[in-house]
Protein backbone atom coordinates (compact mmCIF):
# COMPACT_ATOMS: atom_id res chain seq x y z
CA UNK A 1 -11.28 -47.88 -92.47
CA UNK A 2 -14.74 -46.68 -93.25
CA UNK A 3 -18.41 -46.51 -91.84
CA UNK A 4 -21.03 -48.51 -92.86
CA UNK A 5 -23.75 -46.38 -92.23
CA UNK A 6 -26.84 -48.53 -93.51
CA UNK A 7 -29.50 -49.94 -91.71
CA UNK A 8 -29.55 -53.97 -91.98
CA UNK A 9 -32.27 -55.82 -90.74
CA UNK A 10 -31.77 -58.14 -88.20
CA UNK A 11 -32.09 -61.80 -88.23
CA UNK A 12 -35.02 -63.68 -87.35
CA UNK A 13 -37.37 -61.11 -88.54
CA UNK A 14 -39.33 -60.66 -91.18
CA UNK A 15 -37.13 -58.17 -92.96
CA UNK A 16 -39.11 -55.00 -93.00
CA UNK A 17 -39.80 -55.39 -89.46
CA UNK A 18 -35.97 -56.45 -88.76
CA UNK A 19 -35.33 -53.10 -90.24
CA UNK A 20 -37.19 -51.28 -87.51
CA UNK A 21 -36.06 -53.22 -85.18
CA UNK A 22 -32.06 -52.48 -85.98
CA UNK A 23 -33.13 -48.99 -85.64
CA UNK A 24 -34.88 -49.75 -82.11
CA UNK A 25 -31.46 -51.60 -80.62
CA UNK A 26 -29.49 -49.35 -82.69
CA UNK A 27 -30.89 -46.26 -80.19
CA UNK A 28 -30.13 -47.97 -77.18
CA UNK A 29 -26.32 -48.88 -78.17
CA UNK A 30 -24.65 -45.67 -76.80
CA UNK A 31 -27.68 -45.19 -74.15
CA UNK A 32 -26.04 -48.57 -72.26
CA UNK A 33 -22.72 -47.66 -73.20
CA UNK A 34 -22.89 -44.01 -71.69
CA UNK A 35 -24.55 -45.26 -68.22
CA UNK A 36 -22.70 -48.47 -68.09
CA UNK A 37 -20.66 -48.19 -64.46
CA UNK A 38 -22.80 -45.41 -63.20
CA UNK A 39 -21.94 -44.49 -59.35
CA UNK A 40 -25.13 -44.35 -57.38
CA UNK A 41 -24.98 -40.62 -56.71
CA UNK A 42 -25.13 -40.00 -60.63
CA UNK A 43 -28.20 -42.19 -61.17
CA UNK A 44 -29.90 -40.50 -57.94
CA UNK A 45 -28.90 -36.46 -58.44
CA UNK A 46 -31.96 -34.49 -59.43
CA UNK A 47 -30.40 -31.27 -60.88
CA UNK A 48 -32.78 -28.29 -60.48
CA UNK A 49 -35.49 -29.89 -59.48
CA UNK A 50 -35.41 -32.37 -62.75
CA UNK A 51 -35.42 -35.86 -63.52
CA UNK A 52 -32.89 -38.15 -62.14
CA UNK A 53 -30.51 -40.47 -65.15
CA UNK A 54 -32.46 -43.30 -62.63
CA UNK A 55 -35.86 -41.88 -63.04
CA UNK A 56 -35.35 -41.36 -66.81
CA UNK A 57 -33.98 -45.21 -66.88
CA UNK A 58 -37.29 -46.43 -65.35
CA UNK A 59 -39.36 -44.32 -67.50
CA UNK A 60 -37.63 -45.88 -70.60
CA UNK A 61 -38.24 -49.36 -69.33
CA UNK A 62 -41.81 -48.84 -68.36
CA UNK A 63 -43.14 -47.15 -71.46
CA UNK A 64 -41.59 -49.59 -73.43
CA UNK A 65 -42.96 -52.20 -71.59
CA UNK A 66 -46.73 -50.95 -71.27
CA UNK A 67 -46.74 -49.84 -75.21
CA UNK A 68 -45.90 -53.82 -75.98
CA UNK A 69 -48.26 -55.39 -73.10
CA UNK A 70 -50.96 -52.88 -73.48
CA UNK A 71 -50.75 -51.55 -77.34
CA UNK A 72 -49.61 -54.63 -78.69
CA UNK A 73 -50.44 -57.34 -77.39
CA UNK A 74 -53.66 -56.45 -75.55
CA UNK A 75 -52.89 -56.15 -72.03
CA UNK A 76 -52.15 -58.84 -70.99
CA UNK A 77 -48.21 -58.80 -69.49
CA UNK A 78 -45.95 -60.97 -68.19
CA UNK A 79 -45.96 -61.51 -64.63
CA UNK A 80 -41.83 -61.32 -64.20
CA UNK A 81 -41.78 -58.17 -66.30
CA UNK A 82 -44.42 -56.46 -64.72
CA UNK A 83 -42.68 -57.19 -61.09
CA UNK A 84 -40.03 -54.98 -62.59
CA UNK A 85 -41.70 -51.92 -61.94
CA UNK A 86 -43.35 -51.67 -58.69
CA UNK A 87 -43.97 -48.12 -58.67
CA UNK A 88 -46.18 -46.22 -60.93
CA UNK A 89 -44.57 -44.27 -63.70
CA UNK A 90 -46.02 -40.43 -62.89
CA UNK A 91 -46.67 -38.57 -59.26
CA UNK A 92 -50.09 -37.17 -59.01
CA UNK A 93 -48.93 -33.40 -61.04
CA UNK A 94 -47.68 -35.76 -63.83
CA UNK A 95 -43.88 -35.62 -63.45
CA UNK A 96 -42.23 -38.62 -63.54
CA UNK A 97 -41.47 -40.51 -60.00
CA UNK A 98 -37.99 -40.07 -58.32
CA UNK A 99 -36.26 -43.49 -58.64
CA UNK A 100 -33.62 -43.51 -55.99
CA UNK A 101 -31.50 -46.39 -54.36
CA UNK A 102 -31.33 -48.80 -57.40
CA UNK A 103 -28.35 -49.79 -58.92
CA UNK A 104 -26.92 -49.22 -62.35
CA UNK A 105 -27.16 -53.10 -62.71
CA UNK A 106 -31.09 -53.25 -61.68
CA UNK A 107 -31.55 -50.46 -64.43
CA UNK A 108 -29.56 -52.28 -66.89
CA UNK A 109 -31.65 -55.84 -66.06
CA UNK A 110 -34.93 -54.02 -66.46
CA UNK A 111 -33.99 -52.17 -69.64
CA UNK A 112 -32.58 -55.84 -70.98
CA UNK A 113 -36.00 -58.23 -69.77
CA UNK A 114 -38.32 -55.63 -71.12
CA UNK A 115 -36.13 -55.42 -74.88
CA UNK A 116 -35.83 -59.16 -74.76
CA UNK A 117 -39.64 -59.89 -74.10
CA UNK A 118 -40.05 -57.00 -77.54
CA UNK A 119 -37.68 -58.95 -79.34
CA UNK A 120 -39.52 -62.64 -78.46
CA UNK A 121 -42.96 -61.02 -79.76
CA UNK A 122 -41.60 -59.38 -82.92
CA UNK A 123 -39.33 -61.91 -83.76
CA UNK A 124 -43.07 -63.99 -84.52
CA UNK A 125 -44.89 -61.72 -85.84
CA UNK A 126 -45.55 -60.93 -90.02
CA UNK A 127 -45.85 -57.74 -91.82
CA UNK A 128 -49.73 -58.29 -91.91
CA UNK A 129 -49.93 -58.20 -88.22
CA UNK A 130 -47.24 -55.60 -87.80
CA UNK A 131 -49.63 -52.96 -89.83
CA UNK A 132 -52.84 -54.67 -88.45
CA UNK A 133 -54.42 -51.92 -86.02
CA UNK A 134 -55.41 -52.57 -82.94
CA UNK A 135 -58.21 -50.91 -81.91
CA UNK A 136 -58.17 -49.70 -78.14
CA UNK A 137 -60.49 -47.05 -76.49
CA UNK A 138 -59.03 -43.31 -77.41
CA UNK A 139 -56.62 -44.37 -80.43
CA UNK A 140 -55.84 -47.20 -83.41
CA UNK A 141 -52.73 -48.32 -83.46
CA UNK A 142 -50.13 -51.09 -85.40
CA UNK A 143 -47.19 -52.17 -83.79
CA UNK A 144 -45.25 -50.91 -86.49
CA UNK A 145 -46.28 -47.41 -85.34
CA UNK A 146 -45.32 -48.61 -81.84
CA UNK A 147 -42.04 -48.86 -82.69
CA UNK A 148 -41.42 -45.68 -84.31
CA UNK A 149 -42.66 -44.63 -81.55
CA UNK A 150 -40.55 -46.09 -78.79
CA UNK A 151 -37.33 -45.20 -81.15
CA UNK A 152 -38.84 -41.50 -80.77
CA UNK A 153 -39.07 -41.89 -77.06
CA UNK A 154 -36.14 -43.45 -76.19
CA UNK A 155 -34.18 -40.87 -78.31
CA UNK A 156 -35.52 -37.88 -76.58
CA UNK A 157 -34.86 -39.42 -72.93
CA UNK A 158 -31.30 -40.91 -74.28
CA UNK A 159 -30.61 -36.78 -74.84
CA UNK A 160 -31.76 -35.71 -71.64
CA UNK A 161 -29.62 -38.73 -69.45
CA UNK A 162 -26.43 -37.70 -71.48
CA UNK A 163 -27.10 -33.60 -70.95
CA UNK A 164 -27.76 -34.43 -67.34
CA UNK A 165 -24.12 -36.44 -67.45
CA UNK A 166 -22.26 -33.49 -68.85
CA UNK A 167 -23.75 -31.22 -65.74
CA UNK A 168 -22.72 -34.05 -63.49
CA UNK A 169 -19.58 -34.29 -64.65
CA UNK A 170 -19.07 -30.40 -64.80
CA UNK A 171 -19.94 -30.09 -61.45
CA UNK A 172 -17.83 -33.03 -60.55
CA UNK A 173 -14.80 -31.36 -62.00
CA UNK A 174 -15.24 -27.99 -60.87
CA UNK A 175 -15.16 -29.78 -57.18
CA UNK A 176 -11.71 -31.43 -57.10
């Protein structure tokens, strides 16, 4: 049996942006899969002083959310979603804040509202709007770029939660 290895936009979308899209939910496929089942003390270890799989989680959720609410649609967000995130994002030196004590099934909630509230806003939207700028204070931006964007992201912080479950599970091993 072979592969398809094609991109396919997905329904309910203008196709272009259906593309995109794919590609978006396409990136988070073996993120959920890999931290699906997650024991507390994975999501919580800091290893050398680093980010935390929990920390990284949040961070994921949050930018996603604040590049649609903020970016997007103009700042104005969602009252449910932004209860999601009660903490800031960044400690005072800019590293990200420790997330520690929250379940692998409050992650996996946050991650899903946030992508589902995405999904409702695209799933409207045209191909003029999804290259219209929007014009905020330091930077123009489409939503189309804000999606490349948050593929980017997520990628780079999807590598760093599975290196940090290879350590965990080396040093897991090594203490049996």
């Amino acid at each position: 049996m072979r592969d398809d290895l094609s991109v396919v936009p997905l329904p309910d979308f203008e196709p272009e942006i259906g593309r995109w899209i794919w590609c978006l939910e396409d990136v988070r496929k073996p993120l959920l899969k890999r931290v699906f089942g997650l024991n507390q003390d994975f999501l919580d270890k800091r290893l050398n002083g680093g980010h935390s799989i929990g920390s990284l989680l949040y961070h994921i959720a949050l930018i996603e959310a604040d590049w649609l609410y903020e970016e997007v649609l103009g700042g104005k967000w969602n009252p449910k979603i932004r209860s999601l995130f009660p903490l800031e994002d960044r400690n005072s030196d800019n590293t990200l804040i420790h997330i520690e004590g929250q379940n692998i099934e409050e992650h996996l909630h946050r991650l899903k509202s946030v992508r589902d509230e995405l999904l409702f806003h695209f799933r409207s939207m045209d191909v003029k709007d999804w290259r219209t700028a929007r014009s905020l204070t330091h930077y123009d931006v489409t939503p189309e770029w804000v999606i490349y964007h948050l593929i980017e992201h997520e990628s780079n912080h999807r590598g760093q939660i599975f290196q940090i479950l290879r350590h965990l599970k080396e040093i897991n091993i090594s203490q049996l």
